[in-house]
N, C-alpha and C. Protein backbone atom coordinates (compact mmCIF):
# COMPACT_ATOMS: atom_id res chain seq x y z
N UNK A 1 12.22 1.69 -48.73
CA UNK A 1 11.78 1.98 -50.08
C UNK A 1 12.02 0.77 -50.96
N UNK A 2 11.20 0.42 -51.43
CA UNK A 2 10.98 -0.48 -53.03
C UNK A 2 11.43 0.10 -54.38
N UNK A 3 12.07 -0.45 -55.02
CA UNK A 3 12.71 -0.18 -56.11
C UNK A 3 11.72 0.06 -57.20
N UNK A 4 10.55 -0.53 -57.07
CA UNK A 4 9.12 -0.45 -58.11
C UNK A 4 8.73 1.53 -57.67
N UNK A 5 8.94 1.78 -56.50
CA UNK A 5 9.10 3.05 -55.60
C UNK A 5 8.90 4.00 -56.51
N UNK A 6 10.48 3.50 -57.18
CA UNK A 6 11.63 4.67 -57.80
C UNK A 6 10.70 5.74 -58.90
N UNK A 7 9.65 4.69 -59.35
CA UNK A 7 9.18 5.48 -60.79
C UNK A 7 8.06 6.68 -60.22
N UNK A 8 7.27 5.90 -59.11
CA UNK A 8 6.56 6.89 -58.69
C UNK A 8 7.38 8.32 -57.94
N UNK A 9 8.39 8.18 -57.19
CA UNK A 9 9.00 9.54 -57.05
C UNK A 9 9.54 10.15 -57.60
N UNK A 10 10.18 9.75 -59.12
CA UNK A 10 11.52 10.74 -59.75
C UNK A 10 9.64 11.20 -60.25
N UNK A 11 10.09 12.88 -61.01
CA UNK A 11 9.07 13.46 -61.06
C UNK A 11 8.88 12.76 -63.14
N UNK A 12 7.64 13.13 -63.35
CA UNK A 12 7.34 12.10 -64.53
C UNK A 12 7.14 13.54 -65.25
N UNK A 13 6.95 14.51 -64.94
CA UNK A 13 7.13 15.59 -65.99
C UNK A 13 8.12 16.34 -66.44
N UNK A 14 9.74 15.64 -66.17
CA UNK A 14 10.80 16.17 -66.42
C UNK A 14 11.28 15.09 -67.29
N UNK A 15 12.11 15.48 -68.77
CA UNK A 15 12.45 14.78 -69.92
C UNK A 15 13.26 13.83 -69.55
N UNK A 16 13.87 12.74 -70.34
CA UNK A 16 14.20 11.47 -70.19
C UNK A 16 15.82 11.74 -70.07
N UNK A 17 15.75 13.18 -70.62
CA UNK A 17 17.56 13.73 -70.96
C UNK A 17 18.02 14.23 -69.88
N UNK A 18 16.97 14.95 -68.89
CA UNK A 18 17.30 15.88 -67.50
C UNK A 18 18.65 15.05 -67.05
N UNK A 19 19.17 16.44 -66.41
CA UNK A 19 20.56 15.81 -65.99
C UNK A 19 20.26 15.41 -64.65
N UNK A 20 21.18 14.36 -64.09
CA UNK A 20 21.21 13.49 -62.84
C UNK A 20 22.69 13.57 -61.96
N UNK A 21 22.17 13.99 -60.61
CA UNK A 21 23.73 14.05 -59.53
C UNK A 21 23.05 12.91 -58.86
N UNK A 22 24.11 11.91 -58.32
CA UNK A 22 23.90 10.89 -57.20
C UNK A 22 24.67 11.26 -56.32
N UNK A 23 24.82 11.24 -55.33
CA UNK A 23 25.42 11.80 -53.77
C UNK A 23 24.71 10.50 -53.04
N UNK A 24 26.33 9.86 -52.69
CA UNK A 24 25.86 8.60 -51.59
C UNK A 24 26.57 9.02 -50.56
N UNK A 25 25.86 9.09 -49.16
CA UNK A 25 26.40 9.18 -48.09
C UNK A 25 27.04 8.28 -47.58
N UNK A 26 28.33 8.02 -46.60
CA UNK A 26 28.73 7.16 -45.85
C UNK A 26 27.70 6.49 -45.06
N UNK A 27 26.56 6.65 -44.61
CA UNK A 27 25.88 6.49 -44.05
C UNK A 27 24.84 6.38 -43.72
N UNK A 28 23.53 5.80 -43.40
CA UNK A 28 22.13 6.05 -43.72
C UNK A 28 22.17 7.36 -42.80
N UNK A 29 20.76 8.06 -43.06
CA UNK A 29 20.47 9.21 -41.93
C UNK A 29 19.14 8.51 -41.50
N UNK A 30 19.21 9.33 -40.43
CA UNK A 30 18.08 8.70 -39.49
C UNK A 30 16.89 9.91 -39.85
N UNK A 31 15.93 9.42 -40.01
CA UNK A 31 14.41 9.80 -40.03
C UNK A 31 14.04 11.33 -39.77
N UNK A 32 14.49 11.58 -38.44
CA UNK A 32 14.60 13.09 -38.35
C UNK A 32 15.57 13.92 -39.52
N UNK A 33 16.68 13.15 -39.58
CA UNK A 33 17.50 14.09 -40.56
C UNK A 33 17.29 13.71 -41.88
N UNK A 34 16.65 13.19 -41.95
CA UNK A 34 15.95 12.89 -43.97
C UNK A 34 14.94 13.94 -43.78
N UNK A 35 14.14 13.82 -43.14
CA UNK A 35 13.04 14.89 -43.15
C UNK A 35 13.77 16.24 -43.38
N UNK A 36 14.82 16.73 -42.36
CA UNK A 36 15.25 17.72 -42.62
C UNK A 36 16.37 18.78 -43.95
N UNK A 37 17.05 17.31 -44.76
CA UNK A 37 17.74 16.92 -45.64
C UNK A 37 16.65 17.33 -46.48
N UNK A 38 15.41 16.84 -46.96
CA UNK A 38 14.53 16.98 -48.06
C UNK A 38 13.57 18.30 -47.53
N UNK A 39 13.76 19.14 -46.96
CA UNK A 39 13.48 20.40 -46.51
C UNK A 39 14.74 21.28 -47.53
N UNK A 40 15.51 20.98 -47.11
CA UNK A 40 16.70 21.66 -47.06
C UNK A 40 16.68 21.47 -48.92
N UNK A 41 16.51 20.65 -49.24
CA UNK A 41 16.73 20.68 -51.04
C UNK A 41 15.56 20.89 -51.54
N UNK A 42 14.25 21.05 -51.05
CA UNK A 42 13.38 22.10 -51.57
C UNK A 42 13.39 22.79 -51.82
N UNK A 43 14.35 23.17 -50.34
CA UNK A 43 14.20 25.32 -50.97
C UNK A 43 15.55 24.97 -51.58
N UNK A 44 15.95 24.55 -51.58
CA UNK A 44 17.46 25.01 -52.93
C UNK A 44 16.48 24.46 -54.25
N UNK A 45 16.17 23.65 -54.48
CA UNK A 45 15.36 23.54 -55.88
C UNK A 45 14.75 24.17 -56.39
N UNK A 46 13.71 24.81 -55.25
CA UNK A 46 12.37 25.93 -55.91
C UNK A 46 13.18 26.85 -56.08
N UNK A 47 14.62 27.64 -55.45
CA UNK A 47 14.68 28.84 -55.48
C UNK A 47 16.27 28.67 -56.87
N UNK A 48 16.59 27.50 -57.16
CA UNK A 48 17.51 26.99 -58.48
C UNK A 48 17.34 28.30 -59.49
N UNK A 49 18.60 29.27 -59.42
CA UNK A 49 18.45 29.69 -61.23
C UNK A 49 20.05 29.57 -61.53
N UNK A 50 19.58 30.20 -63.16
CA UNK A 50 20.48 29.54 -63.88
C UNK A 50 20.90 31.28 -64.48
N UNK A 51 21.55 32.00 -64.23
CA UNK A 51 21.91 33.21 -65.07
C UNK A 51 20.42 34.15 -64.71
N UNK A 52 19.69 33.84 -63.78
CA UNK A 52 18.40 34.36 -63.31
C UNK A 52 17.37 33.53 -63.95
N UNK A 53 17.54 33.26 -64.74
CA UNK A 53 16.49 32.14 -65.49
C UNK A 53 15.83 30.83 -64.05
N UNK A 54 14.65 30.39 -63.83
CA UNK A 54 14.48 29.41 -62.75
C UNK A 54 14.74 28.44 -63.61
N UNK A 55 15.77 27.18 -62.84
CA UNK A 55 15.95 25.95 -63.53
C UNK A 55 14.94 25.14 -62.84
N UNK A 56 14.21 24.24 -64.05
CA UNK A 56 13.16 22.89 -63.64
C UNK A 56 14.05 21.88 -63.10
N UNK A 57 14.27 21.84 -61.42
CA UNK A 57 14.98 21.20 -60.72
C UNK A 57 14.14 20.19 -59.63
N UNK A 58 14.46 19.29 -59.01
CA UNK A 58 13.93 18.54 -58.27
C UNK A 58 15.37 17.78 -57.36
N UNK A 59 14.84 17.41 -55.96
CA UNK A 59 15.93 17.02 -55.12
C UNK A 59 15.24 16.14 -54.18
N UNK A 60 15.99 14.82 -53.74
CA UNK A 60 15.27 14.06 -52.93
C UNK A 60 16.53 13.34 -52.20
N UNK A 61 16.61 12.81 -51.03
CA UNK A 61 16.99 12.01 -50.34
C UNK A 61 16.54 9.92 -50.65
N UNK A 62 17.25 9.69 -51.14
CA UNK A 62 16.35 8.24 -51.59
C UNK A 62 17.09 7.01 -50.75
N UNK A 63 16.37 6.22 -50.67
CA UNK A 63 16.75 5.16 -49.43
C UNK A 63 17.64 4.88 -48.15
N UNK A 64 17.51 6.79 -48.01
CA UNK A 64 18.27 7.08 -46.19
C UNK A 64 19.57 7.57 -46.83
N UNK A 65 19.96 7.35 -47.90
CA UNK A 65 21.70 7.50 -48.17
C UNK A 65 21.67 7.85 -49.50
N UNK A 66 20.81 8.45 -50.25
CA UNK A 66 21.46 8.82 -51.81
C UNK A 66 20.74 9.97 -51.96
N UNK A 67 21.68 11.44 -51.94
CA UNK A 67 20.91 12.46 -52.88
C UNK A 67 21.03 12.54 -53.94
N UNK A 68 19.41 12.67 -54.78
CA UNK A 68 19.73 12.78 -56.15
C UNK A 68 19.22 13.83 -56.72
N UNK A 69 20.07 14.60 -57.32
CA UNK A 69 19.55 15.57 -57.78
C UNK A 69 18.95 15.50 -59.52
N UNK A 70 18.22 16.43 -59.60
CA UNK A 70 17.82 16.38 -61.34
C UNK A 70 17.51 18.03 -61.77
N UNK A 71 18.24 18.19 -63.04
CA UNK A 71 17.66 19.36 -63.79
C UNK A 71 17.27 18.96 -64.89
N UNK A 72 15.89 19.55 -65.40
CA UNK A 72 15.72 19.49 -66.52
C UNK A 72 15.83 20.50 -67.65
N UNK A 73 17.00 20.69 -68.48
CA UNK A 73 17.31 21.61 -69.12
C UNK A 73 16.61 21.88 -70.39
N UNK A 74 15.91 21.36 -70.53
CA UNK A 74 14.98 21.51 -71.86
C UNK A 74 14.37 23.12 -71.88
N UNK A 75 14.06 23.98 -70.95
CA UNK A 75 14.47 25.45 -71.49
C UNK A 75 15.57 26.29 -71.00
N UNK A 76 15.43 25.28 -69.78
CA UNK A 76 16.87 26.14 -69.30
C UNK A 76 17.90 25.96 -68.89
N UNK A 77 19.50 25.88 -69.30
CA UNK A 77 20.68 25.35 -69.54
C UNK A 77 21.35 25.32 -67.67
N UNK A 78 21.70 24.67 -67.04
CA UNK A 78 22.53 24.85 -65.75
C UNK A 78 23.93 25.20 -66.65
N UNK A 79 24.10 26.35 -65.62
CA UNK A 79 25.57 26.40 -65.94
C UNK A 79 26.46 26.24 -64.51
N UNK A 80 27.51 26.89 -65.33
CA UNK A 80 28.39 26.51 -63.77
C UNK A 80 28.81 26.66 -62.46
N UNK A 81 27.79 28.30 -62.81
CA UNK A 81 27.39 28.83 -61.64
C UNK A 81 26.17 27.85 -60.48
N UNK A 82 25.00 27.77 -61.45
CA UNK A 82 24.11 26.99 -61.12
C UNK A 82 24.47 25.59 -60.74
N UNK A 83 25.51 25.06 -60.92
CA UNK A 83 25.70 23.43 -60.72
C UNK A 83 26.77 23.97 -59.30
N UNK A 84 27.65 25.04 -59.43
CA UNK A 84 28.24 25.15 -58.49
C UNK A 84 27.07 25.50 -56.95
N UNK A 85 26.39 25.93 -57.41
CA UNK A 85 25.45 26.66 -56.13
C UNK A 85 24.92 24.55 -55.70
N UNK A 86 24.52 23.99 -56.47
CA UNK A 86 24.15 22.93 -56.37
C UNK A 86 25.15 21.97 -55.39
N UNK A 87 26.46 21.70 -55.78
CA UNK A 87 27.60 21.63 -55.50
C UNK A 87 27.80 22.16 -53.49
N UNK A 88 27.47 23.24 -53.52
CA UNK A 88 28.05 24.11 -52.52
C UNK A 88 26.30 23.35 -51.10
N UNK A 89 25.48 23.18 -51.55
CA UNK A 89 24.27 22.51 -50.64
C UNK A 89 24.58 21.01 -50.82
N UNK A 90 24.98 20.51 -51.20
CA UNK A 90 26.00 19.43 -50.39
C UNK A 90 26.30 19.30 -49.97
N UNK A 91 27.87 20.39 -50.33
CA UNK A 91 29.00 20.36 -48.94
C UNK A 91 28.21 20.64 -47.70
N UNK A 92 27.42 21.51 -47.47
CA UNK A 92 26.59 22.38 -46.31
C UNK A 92 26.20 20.75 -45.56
N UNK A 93 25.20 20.26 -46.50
CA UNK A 93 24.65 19.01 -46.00
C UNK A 93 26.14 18.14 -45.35
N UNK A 94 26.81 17.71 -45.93
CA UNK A 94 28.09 17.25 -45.70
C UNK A 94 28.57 17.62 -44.11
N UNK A 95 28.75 19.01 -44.06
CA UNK A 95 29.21 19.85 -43.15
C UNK A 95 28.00 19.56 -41.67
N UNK A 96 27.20 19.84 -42.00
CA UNK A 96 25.81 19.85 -40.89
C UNK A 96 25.81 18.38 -40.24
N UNK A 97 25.91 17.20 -41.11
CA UNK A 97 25.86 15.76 -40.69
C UNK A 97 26.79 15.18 -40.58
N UNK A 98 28.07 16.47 -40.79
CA UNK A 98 29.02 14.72 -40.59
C UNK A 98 29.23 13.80 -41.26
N UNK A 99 28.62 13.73 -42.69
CA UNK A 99 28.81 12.77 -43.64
C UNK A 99 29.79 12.97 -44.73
N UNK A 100 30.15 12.18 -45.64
CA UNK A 100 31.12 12.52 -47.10
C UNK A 100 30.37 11.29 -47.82
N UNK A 101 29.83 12.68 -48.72
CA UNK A 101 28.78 12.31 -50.15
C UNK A 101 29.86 12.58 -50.87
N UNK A 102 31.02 12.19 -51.33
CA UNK A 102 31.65 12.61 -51.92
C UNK A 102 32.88 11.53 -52.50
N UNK A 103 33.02 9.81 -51.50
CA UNK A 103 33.30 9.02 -51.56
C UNK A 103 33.00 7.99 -52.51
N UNK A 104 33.77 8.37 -53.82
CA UNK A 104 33.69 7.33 -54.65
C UNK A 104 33.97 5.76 -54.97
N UNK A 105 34.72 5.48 -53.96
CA UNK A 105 35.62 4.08 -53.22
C UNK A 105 34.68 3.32 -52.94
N UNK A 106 33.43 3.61 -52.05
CA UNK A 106 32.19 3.37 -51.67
C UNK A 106 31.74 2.77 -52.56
N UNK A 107 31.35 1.45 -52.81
CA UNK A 107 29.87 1.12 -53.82
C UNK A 107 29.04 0.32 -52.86
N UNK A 108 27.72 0.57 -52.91
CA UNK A 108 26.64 0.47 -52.65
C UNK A 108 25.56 -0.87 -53.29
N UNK A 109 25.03 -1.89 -52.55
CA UNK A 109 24.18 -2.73 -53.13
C UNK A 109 23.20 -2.83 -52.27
N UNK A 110 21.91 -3.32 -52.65
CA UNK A 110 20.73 -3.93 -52.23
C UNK A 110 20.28 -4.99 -51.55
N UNK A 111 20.80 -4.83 -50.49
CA UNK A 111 20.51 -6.21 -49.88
C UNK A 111 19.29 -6.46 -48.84
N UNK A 112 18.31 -7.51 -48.71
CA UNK A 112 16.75 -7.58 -48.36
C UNK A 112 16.72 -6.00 -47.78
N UNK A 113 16.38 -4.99 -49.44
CA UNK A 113 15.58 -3.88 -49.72
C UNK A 113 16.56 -2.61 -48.70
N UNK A 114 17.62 -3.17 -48.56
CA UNK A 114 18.23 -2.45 -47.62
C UNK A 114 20.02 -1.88 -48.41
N UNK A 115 19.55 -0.66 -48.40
CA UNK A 115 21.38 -0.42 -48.78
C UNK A 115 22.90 -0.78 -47.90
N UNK A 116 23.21 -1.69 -48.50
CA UNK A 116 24.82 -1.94 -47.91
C UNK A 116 25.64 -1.62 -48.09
N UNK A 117 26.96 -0.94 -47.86
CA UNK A 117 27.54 -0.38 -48.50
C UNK A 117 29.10 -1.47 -48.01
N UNK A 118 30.03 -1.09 -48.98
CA UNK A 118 31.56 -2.08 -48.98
C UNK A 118 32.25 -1.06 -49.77
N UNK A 119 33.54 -1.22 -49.09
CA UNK A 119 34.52 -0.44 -49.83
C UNK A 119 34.60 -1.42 -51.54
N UNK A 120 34.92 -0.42 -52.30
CA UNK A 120 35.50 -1.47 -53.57
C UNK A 120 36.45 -2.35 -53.38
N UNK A 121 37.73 -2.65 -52.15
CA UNK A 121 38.77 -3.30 -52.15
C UNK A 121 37.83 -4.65 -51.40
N UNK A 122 36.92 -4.91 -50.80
CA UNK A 122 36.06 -5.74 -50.45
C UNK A 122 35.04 -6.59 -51.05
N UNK A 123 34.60 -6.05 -52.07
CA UNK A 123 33.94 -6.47 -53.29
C UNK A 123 33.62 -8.07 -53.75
N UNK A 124 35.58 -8.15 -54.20
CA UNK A 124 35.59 -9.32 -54.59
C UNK A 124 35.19 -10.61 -53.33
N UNK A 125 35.78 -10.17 -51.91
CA UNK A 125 35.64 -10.50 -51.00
C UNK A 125 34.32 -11.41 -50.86
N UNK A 126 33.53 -10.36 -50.63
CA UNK A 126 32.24 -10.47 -50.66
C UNK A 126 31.34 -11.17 -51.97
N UNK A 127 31.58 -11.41 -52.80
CA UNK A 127 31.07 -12.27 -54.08
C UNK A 127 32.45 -13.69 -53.66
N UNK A 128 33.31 -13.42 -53.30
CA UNK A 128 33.99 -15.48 -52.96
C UNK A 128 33.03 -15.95 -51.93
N UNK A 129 32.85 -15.36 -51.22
CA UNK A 129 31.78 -15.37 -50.17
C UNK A 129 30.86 -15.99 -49.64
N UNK A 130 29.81 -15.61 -51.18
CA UNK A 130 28.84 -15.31 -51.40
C UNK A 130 27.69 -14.60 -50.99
N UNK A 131 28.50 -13.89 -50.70
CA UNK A 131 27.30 -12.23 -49.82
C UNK A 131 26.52 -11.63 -50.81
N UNK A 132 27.34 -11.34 -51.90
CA UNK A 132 26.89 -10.84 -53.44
C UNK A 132 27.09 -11.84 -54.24
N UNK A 133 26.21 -11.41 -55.46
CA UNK A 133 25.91 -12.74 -56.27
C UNK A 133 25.64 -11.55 -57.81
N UNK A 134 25.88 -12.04 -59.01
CA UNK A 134 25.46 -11.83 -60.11
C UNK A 134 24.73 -11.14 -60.14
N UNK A 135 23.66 -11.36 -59.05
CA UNK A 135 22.24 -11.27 -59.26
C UNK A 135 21.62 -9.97 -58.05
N UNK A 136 23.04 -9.57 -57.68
CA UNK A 136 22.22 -8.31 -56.68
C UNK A 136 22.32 -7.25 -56.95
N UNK A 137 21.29 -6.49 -56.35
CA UNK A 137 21.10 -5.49 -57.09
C UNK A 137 21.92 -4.24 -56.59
N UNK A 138 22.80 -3.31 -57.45
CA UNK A 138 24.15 -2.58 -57.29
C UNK A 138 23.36 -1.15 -57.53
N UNK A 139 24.00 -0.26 -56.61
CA UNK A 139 23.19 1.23 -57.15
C UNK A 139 24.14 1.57 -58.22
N UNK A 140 24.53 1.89 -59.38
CA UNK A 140 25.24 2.58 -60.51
C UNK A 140 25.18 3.92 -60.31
N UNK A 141 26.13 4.57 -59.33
CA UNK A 141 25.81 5.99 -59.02
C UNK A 141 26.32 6.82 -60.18
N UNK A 142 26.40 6.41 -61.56
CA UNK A 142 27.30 6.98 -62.42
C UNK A 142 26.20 7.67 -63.49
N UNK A 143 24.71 6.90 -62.58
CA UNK A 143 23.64 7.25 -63.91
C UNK A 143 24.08 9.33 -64.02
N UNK A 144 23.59 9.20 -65.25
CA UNK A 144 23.52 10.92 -65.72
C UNK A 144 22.63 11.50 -65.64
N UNK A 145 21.31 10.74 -66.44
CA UNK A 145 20.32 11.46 -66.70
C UNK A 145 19.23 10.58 -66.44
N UNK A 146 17.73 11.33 -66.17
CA UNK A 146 16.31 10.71 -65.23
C UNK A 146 16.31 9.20 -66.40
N UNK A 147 16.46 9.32 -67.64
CA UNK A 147 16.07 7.74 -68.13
C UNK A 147 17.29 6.48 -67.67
N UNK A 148 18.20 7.16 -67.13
CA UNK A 148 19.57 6.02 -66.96
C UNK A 148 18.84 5.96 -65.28
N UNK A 149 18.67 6.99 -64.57
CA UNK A 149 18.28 6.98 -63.49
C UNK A 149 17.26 5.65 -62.90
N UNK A 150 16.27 5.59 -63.97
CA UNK A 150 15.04 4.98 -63.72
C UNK A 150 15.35 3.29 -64.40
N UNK A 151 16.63 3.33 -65.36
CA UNK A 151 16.79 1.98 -65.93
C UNK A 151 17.84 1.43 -65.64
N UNK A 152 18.55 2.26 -65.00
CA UNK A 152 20.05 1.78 -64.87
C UNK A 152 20.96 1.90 -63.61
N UNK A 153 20.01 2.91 -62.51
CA UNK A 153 20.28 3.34 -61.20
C UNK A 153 20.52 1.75 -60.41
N UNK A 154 19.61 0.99 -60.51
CA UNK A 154 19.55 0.02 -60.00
C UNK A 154 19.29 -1.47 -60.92
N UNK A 155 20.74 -1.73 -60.83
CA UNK A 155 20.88 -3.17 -61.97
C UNK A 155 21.93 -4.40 -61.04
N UNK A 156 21.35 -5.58 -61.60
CA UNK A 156 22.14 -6.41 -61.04
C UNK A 156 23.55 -6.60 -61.19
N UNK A 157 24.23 -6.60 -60.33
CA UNK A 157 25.70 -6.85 -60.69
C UNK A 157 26.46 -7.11 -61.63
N UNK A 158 26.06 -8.46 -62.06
CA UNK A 158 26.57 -8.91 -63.09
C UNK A 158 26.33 -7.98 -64.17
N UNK A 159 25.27 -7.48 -64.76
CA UNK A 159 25.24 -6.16 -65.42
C UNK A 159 25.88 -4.65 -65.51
N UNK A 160 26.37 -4.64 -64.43
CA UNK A 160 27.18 -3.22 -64.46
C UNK A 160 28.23 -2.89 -64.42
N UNK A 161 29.04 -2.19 -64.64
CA UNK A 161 30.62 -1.64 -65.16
C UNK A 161 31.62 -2.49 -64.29
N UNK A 162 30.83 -2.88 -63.02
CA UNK A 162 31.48 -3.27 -62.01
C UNK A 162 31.93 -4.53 -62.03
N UNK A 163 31.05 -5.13 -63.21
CA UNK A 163 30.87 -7.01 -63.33
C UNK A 163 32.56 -7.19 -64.37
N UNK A 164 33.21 -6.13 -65.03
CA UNK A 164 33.95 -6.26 -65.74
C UNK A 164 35.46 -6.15 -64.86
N UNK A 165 35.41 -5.90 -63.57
CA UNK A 165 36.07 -5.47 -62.55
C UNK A 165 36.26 -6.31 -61.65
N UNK A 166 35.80 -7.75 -61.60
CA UNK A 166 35.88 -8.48 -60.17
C UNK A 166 35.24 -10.11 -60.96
N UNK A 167 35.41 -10.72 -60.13
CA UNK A 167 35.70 -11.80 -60.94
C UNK A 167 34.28 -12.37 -60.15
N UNK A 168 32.84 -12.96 -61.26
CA UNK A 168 31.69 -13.64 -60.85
C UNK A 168 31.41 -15.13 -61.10
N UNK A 169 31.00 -15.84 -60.01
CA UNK A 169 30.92 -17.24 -60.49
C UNK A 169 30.53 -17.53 -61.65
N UNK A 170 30.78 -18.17 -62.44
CA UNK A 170 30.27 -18.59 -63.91
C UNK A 170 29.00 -19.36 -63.35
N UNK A 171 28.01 -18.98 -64.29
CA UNK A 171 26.29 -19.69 -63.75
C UNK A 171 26.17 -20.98 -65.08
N UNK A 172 25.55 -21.56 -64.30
CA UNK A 172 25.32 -23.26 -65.34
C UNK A 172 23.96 -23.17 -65.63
């Protein structure tokens, strides 16, 4: 997947405010189990309510290793039931593959169009390096909502929370 990708799949008729889950796996999944992964959060999306109310939800698997979920609450509120049911097809996913979407230690970058992943204690490692650079592109799994999603999901290093955290070559 191409990052130009991103705009054509998040759905364009859900508000800029919709709320946003990122779920990074330890791991890419392989082809058969993405297919089956984005089965599996269909029917939890189409069948999403909120207090019985249907929530305007959407769910995707994005570059082998990130579920992202989205509600758009503009009529109808997730509560905590509803985020918990959300919550609970994770773990399942979690449970079924063998994976932990749940590893925050994990950060994730872009490297030729490909997700890499490094523990955070490696980081700096990897920028003395020069594996990472200023200039690569970091997933920000912290986005909230579809407009941070689409502007801020994927930013260069030096740009994100992370650049204030690890020490980057000064550029001339």
């Amino acid at each position: 997947m191409q990052i130009a990708e991103l705009v054509n799949i998040i759905p364009a008729d859900f508000s800029d405010n919709a709320r946003v889950w990122i779920y990074q796996s330890n791991r890419p999944f392989s082809e058969k189990e993405e297919n089956e992964i984005n089965e599996q959060l269909y029917q939890f999306y189409t069948q999403w309510n909120s207090h019985g109310d249907p929530v305007k939800g959407w769910a995707k698997l994005l570059f082998k290793q990130f579920i992202v979920m989205m509600a758009d609450e503009t009529d109808v509120s997730v509560s905590g039931c509803s985020t918990d049911s959300s919550v609970r097809i994770i773990k399942s996913i979690e449970r079924q593959y063998s994976v932990n979407l749940f590893d925050r230690m994990t950060l994730t970058f872009l490297v030729k169009d490909k997700a890499e992943m490094l523990p955070f204690g490696q980081v700096q490692y990897a920028i003395d390096k020069g594996f990472l650079t200023r200039d690569t592109l970091f997933f920000n799994n912290i986005a909230a909502t579809r407009k941070e999603l689409l502007n801020g999901w994927l930013i260069p290093l030096g740009e994100s929370w992370l650049a204030s955290r690890v020490s980057l070559p000064v550029t001339t």
